[in-house]
N, C-alpha and C. Protein backbone atom coordinates (compact mmCIF):
# COMPACT_ATOMS: atom_id res chain seq x y z
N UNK A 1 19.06 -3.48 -24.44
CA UNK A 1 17.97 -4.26 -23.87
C UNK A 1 16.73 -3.37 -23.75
N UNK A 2 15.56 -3.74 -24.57
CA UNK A 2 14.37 -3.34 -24.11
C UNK A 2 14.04 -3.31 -22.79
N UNK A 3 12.57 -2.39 -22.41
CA UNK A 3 12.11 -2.22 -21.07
C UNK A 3 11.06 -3.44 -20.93
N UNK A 4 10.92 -4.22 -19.74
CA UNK A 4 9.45 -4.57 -19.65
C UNK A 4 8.07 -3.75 -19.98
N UNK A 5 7.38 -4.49 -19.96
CA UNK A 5 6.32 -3.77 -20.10
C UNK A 5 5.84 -3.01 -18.68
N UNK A 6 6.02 -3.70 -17.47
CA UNK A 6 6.25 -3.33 -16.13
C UNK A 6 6.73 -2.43 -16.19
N UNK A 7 8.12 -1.79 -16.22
CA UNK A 7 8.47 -0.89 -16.25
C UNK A 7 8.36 0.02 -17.22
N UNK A 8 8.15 0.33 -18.85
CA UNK A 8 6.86 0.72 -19.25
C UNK A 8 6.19 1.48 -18.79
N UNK A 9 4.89 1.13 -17.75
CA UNK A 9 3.71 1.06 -17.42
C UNK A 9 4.31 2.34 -15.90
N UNK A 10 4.90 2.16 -15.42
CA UNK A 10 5.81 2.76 -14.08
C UNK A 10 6.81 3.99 -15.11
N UNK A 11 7.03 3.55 -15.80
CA UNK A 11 7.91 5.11 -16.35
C UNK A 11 6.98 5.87 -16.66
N UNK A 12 5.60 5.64 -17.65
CA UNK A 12 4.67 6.06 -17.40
C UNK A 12 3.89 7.15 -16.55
N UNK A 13 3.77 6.19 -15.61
CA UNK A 13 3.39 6.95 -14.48
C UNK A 13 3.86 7.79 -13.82
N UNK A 14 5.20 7.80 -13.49
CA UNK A 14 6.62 8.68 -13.45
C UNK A 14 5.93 9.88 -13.83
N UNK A 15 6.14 9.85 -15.65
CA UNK A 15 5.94 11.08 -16.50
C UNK A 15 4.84 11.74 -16.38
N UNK A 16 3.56 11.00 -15.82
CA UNK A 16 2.42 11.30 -16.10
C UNK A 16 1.94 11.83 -17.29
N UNK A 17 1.93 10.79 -18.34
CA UNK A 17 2.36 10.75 -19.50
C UNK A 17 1.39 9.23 -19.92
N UNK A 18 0.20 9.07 -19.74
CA UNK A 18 -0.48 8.12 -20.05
C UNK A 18 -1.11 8.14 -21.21
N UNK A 19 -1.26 9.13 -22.03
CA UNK A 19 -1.23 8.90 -23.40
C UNK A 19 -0.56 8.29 -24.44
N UNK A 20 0.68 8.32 -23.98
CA UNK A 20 1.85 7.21 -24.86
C UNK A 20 1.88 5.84 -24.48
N UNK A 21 1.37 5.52 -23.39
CA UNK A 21 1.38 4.24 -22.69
C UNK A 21 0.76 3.14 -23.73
N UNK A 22 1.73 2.52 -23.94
CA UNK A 22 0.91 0.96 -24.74
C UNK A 22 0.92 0.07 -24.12
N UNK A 23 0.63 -0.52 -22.93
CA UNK A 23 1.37 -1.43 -22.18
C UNK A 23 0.23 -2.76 -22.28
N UNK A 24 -1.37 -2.58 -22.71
CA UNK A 24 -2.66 -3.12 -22.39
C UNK A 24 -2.84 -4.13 -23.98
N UNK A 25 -3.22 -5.11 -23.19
CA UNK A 25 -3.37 -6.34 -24.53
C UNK A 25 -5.13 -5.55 -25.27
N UNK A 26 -5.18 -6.11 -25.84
CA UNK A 26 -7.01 -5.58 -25.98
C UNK A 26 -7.89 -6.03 -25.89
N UNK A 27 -7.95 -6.89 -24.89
CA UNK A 27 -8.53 -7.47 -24.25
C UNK A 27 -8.40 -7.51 -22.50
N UNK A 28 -7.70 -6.39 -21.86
CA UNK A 28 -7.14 -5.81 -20.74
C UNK A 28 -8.92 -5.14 -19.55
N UNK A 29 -8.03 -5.69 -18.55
CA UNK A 29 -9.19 -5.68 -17.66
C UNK A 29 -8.41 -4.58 -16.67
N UNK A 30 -8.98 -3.60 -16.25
CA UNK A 30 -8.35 -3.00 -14.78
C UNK A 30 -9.55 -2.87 -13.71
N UNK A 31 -8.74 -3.87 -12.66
CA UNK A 31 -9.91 -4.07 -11.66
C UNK A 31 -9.46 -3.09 -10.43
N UNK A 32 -10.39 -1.59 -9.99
CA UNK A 32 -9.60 -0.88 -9.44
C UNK A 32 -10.70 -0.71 -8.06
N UNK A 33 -9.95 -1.18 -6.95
CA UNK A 33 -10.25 -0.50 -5.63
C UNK A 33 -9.72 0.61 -4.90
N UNK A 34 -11.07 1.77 -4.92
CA UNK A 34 -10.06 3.03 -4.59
C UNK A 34 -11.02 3.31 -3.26
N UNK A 35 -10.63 4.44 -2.36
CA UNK A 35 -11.70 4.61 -1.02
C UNK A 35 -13.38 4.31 -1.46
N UNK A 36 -13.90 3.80 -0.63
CA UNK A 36 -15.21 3.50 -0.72
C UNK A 36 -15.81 3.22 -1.85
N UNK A 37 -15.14 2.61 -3.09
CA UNK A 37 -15.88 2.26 -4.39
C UNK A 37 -14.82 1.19 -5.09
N UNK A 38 -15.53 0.72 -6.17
CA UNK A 38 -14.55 -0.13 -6.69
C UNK A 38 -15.21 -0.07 -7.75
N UNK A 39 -14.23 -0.43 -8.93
CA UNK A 39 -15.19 -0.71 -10.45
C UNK A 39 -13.84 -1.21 -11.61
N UNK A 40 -14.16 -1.77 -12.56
CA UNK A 40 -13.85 -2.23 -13.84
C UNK A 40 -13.62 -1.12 -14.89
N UNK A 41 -12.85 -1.56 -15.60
CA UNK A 41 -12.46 -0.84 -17.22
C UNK A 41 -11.70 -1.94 -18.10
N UNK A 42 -12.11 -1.84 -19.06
CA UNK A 42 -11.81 -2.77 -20.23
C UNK A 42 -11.33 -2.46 -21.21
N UNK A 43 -10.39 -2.64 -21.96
CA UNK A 43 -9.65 -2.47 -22.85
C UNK A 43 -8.48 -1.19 -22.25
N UNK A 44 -7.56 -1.42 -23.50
CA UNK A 44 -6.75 -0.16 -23.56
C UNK A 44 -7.33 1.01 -23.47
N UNK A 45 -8.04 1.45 -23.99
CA UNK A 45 -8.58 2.56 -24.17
C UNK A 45 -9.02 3.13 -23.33
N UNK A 46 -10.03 2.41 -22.64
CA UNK A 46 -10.76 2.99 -20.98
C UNK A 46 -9.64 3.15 -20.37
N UNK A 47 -8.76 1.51 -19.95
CA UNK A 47 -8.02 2.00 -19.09
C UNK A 47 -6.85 2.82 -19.26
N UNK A 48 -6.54 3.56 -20.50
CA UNK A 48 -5.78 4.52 -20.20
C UNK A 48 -6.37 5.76 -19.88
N UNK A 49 -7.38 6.00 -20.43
CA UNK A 49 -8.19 7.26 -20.00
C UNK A 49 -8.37 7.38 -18.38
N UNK A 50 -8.69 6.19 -17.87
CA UNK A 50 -8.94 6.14 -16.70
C UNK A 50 -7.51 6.52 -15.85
N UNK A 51 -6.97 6.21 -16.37
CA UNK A 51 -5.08 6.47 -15.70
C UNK A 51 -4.51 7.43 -16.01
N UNK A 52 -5.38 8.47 -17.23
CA UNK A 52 -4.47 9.67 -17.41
C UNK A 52 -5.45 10.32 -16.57
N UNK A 53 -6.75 10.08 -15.93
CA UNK A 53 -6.97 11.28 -14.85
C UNK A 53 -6.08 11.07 -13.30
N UNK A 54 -5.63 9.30 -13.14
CA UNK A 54 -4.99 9.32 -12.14
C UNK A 54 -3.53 9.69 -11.59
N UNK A 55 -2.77 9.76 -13.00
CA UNK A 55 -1.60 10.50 -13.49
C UNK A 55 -1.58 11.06 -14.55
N UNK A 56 -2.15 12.71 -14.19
CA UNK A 56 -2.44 13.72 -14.82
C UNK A 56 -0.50 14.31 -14.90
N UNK A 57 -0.37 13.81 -13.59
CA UNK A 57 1.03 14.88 -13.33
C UNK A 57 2.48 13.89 -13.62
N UNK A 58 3.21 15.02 -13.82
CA UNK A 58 4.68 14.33 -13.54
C UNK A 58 4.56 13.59 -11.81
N UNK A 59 5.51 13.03 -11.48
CA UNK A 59 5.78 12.45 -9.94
C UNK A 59 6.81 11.60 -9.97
N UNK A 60 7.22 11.22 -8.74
CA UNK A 60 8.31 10.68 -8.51
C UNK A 60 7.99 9.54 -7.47
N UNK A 61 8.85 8.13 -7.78
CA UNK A 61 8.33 7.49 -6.49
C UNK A 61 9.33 7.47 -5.72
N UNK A 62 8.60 7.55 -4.31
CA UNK A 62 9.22 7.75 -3.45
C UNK A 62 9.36 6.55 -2.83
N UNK A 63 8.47 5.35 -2.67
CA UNK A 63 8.91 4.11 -2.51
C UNK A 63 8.40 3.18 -3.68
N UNK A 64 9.24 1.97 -4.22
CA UNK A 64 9.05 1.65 -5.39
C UNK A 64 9.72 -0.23 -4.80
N UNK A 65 8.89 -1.17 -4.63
CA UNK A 65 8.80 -2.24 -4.26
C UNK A 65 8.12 -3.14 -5.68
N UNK A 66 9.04 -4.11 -6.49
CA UNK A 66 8.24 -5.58 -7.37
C UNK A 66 9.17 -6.39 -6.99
N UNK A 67 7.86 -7.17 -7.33
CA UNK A 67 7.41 -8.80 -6.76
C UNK A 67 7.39 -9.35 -7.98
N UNK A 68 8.43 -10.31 -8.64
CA UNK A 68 7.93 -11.21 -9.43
C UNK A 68 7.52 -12.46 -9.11
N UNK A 69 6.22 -12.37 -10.20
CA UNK A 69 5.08 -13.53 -9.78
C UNK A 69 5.33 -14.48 -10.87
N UNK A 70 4.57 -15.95 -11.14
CA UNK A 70 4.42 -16.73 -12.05
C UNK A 70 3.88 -15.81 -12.99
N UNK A 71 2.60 -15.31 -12.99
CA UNK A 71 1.83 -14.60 -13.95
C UNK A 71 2.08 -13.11 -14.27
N UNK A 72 3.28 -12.30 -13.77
CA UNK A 72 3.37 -10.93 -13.82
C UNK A 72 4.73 -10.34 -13.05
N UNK A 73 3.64 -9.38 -12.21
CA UNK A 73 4.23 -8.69 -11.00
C UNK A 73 3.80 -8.12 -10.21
N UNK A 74 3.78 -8.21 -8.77
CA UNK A 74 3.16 -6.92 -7.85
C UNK A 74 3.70 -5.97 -7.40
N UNK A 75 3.47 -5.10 -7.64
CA UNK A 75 4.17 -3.92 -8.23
C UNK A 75 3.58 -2.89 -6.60
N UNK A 76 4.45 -2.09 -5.93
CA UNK A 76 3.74 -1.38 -4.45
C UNK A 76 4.93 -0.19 -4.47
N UNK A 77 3.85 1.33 -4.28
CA UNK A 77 4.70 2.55 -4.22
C UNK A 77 4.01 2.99 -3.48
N UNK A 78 4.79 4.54 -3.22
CA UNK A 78 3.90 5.51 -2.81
C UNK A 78 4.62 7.07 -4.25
N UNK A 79 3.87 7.25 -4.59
CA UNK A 79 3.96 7.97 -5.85
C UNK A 79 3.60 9.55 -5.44
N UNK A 80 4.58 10.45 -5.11
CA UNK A 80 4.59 11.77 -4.70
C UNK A 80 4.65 12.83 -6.13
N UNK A 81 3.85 13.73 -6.07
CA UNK A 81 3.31 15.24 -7.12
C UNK A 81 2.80 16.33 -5.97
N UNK A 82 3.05 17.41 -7.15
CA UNK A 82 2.33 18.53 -7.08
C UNK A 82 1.63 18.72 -8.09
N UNK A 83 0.29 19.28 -7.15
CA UNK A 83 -0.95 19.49 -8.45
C UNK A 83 -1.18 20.75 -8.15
N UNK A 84 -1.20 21.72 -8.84
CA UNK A 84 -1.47 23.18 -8.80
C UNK A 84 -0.88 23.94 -7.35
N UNK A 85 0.25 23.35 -6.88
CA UNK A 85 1.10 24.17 -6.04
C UNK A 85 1.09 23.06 -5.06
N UNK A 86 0.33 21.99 -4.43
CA UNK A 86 0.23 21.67 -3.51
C UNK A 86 0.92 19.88 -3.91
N UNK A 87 1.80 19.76 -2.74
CA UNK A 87 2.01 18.51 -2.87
C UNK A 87 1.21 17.45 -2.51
N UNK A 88 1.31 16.14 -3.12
CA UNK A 88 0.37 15.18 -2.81
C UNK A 88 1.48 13.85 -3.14
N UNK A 89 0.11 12.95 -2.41
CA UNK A 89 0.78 10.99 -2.16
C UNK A 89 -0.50 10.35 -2.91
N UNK A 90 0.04 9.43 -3.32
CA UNK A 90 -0.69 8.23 -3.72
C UNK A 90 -0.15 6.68 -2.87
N UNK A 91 -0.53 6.11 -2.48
CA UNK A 91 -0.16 4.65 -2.26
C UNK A 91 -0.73 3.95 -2.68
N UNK A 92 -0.27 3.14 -4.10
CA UNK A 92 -1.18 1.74 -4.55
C UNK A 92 -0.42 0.89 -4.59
N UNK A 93 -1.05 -0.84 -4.88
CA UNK A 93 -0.23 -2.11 -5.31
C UNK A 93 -1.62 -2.79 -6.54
N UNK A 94 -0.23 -2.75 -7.30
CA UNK A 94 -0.91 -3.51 -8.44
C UNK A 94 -0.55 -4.95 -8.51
N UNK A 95 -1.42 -5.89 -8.99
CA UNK A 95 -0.87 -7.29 -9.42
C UNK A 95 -1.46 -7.08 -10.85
N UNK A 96 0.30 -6.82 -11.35
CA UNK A 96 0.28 -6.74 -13.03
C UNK A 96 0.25 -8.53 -13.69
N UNK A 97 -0.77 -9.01 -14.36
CA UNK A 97 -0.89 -10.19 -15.45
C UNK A 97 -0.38 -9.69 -16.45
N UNK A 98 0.85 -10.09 -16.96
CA UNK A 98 1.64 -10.28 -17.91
C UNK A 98 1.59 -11.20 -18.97
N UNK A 99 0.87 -11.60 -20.31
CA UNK A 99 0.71 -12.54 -20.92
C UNK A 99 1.55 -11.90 -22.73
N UNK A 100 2.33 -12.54 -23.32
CA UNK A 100 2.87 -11.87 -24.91
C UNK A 100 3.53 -10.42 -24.65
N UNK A 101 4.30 -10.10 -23.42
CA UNK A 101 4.66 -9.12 -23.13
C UNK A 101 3.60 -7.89 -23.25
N UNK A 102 2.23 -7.79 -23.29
CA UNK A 102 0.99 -7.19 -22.61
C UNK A 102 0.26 -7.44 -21.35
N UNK A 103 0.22 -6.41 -20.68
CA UNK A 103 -0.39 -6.53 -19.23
C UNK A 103 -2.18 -7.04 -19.56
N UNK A 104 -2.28 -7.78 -19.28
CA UNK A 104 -3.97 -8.43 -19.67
C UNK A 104 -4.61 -8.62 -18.61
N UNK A 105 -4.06 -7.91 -17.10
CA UNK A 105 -4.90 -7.89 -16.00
C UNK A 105 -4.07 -6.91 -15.16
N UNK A 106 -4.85 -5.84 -14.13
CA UNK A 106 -4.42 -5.26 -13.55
C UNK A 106 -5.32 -5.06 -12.32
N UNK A 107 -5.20 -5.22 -11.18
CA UNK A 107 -5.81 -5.55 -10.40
C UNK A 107 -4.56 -4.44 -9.16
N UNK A 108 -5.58 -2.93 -8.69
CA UNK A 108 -5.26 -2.20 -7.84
C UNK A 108 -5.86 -1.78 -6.97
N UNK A 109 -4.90 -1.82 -6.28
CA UNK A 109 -5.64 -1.06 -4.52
C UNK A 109 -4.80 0.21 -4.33
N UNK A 110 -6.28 1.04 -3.99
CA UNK A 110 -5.50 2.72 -4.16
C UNK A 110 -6.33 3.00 -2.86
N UNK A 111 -4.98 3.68 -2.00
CA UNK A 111 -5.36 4.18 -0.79
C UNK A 111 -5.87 5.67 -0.77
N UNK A 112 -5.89 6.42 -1.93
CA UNK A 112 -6.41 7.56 -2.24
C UNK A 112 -5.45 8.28 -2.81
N UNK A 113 -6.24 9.81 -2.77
CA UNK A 113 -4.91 11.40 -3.35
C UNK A 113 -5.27 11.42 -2.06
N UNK A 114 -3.67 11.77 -1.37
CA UNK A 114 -3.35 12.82 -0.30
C UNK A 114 -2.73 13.79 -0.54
N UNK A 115 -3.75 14.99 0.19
CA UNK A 115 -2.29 16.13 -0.14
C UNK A 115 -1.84 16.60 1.10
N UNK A 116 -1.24 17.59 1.26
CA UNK A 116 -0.30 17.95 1.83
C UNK A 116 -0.71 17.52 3.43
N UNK A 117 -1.94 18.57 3.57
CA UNK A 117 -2.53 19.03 5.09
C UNK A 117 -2.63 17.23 5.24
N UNK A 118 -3.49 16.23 4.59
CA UNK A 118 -4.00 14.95 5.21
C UNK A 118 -2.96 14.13 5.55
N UNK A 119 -1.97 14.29 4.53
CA UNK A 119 -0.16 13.45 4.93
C UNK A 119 0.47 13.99 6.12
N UNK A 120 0.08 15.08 6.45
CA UNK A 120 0.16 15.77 7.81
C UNK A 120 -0.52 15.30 8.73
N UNK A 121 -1.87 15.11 8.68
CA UNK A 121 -2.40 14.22 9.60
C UNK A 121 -2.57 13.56 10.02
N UNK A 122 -1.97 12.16 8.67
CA UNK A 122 -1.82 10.86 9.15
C UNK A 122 -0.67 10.95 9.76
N UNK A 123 0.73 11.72 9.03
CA UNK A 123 1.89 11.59 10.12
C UNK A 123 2.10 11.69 11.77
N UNK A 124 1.11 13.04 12.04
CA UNK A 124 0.51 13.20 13.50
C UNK A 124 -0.30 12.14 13.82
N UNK A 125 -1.05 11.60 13.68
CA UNK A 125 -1.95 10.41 13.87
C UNK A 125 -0.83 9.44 14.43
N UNK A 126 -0.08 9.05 13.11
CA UNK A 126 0.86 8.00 13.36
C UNK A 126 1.73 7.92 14.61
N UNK A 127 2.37 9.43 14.04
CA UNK A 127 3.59 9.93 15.85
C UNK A 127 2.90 9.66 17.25
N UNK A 128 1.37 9.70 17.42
CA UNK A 128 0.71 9.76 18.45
C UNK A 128 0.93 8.05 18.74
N UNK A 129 -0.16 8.06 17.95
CA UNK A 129 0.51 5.98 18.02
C UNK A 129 1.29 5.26 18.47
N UNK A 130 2.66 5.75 17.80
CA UNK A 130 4.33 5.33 17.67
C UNK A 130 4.27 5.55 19.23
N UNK A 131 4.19 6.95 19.64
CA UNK A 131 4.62 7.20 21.13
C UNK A 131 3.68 6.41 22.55
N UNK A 132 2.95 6.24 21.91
CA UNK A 132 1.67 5.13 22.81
C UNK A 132 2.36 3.77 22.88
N UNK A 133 2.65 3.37 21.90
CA UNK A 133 3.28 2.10 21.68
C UNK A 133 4.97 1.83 21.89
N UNK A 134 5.62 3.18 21.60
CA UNK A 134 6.72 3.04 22.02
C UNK A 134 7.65 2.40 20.99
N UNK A 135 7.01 2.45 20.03
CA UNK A 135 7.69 2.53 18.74
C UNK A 135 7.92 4.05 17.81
N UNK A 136 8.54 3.76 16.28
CA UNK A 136 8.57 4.27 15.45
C UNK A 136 8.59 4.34 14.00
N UNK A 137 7.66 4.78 13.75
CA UNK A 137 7.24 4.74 11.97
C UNK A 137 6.91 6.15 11.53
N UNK A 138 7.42 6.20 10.27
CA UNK A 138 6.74 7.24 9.36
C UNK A 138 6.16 6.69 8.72
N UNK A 139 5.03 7.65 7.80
CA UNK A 139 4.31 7.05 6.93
C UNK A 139 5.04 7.17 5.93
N UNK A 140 5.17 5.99 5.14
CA UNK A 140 5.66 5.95 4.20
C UNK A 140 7.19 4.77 4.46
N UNK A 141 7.57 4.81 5.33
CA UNK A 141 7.93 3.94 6.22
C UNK A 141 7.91 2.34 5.43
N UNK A 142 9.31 2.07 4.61
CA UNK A 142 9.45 0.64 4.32
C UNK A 142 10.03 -0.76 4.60
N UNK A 143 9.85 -1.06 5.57
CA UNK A 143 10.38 -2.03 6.81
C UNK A 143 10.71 -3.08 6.02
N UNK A 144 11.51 -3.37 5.95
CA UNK A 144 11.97 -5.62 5.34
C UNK A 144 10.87 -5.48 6.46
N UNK A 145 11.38 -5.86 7.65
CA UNK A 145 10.40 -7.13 7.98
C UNK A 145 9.54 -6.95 8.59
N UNK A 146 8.83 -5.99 7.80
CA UNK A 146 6.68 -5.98 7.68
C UNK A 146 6.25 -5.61 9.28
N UNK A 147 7.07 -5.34 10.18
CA UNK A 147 6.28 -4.95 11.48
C UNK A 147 6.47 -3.73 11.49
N UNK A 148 4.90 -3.26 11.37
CA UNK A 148 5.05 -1.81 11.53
C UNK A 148 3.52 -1.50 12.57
N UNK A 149 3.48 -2.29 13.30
CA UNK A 149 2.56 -2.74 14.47
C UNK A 149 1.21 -2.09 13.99
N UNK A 150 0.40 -1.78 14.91
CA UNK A 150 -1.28 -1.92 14.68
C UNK A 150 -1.33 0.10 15.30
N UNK A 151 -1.48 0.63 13.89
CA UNK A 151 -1.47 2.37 14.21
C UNK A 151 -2.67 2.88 14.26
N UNK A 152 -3.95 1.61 14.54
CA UNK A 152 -5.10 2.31 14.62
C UNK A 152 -5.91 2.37 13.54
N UNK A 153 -5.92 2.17 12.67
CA UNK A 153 -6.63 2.34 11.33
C UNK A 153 -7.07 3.59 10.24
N UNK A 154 -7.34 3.40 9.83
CA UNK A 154 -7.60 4.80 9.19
C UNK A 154 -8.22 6.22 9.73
N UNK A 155 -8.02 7.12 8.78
CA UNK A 155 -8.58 8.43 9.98
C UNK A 155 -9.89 8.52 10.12
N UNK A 156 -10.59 7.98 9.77
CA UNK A 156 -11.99 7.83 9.96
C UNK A 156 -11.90 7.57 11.38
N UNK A 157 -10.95 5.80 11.62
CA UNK A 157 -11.46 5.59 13.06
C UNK A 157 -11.09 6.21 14.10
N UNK A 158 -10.36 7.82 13.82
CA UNK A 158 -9.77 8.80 14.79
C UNK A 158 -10.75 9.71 14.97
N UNK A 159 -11.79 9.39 14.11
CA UNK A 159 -12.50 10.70 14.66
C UNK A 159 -12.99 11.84 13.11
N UNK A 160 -12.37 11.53 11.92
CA UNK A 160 -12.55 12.25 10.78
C UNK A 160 -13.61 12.06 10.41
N UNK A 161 -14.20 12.89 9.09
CA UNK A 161 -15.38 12.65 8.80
C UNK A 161 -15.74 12.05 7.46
N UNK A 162 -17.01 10.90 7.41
CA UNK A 162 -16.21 9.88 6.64
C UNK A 162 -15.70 10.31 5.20
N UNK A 163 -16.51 11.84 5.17
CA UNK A 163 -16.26 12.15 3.47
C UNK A 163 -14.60 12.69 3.26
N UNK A 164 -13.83 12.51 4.28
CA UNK A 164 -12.44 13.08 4.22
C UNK A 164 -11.74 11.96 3.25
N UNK A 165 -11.44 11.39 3.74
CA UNK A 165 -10.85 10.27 2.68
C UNK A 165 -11.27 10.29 1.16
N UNK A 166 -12.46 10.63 1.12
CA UNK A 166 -12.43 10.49 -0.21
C UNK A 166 -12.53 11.41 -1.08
N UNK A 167 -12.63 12.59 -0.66
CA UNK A 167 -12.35 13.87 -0.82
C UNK A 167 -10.71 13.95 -1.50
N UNK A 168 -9.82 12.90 -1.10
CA UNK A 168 -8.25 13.03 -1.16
C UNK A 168 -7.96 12.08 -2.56
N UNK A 169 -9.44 12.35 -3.56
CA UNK A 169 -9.38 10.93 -4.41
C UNK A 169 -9.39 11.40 -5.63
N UNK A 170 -8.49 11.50 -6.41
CA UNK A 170 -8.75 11.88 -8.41
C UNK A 170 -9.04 10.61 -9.44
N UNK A 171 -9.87 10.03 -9.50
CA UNK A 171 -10.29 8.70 -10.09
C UNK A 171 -11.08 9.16 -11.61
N UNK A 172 -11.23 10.33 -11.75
CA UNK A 172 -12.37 10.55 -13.13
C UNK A 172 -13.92 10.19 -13.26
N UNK A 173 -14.68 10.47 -13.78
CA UNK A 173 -15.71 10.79 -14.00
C UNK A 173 -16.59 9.82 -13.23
N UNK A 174 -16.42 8.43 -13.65
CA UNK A 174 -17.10 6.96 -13.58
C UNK A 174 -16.91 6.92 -12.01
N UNK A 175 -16.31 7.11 -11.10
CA UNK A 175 -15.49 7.07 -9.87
C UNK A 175 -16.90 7.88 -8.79
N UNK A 176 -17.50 7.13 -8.22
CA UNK A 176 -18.37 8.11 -7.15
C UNK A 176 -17.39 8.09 -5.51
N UNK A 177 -16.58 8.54 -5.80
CA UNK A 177 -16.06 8.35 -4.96
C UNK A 177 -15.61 9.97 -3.93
């Protein structure tokens, strides 16, 4: 049995290995929201370029959640690497459009690159929270049933400065982020 193209597109990323990736009709749209910017790429071509700066590296997921849809899949990880010694997180969800076994829409939300020290901070952030509230979560933390209560919002609204977040971001050139 062949792979989806879904999975495909996720082994891919795995390898960090986006040069071999065929997964894009040619006529493929990637509509990408990453910290404080958002923007378009069209065709195969952009959007693989655009995805081999975002998986430059090998990685592993560490949480790996699909959704099959009428039109695809929504696809939600958190995708762990090391980039030049230092470990790092990604958390995105894609809603993959699936049309002739080519993805012909990709539509992502990327919570940034974290590395080591900031996954540290949100975890402290979080523990502070958890113990206020009298609960418990890690980040990264995959609950069935979706209550993972109200931890305050991002580190901005703790007090960070706003260029931190996006500082934690590898998007490529086009990306003012």
């Amino acid at each position: 049995m062949s792979r989806s193209v879904v999975e495909e597109f996720l082994a891919c990323v795995e390898r960090g290995d986006m040069a071999s990736c065929d997964v894009w009709s040619a006529e493929a749209v990637l509509d990408a929201t990453v910290p404080n910017w958002r923007f378009r790429k069209r065709g195969p071509g952009a959007i693989r370029a655009e995805y081999a700066a975002w998986f430059a590296d090998p990685g592993h997921f560490e949480e790996l959640s699909r959704l099959t849809v009428p039109s695809g899949e929504v696809v939600r990880y958190q995708l762990t690497w090391v980039d030049n010694g230092v470990p790092h997180a990604a958390h995105h969800m894609h809603l993959l459009v699936v049309e002739d076994g080519l993805i012909t829409s990709d539509t992502v939300l990327c919570g940034g690159r974290w590395p080591a020290s900031l996954l540290a901070e949100m975890q402290a952030a979080q523990d502070a929270d958890d113990a206020r509230d009298g609960r418990d979560f890690d980040i990264g933390d995959d609950r069935e049933d979706g209550d993972h209560g109200d931890h305050g919002g991002a580190p901005q609204d703790r007090g960070a400065t706003p260029d931190a977040p996006r500082s934690a971001l590898r998007t490529g050139a086009d990306v003012r982020a």
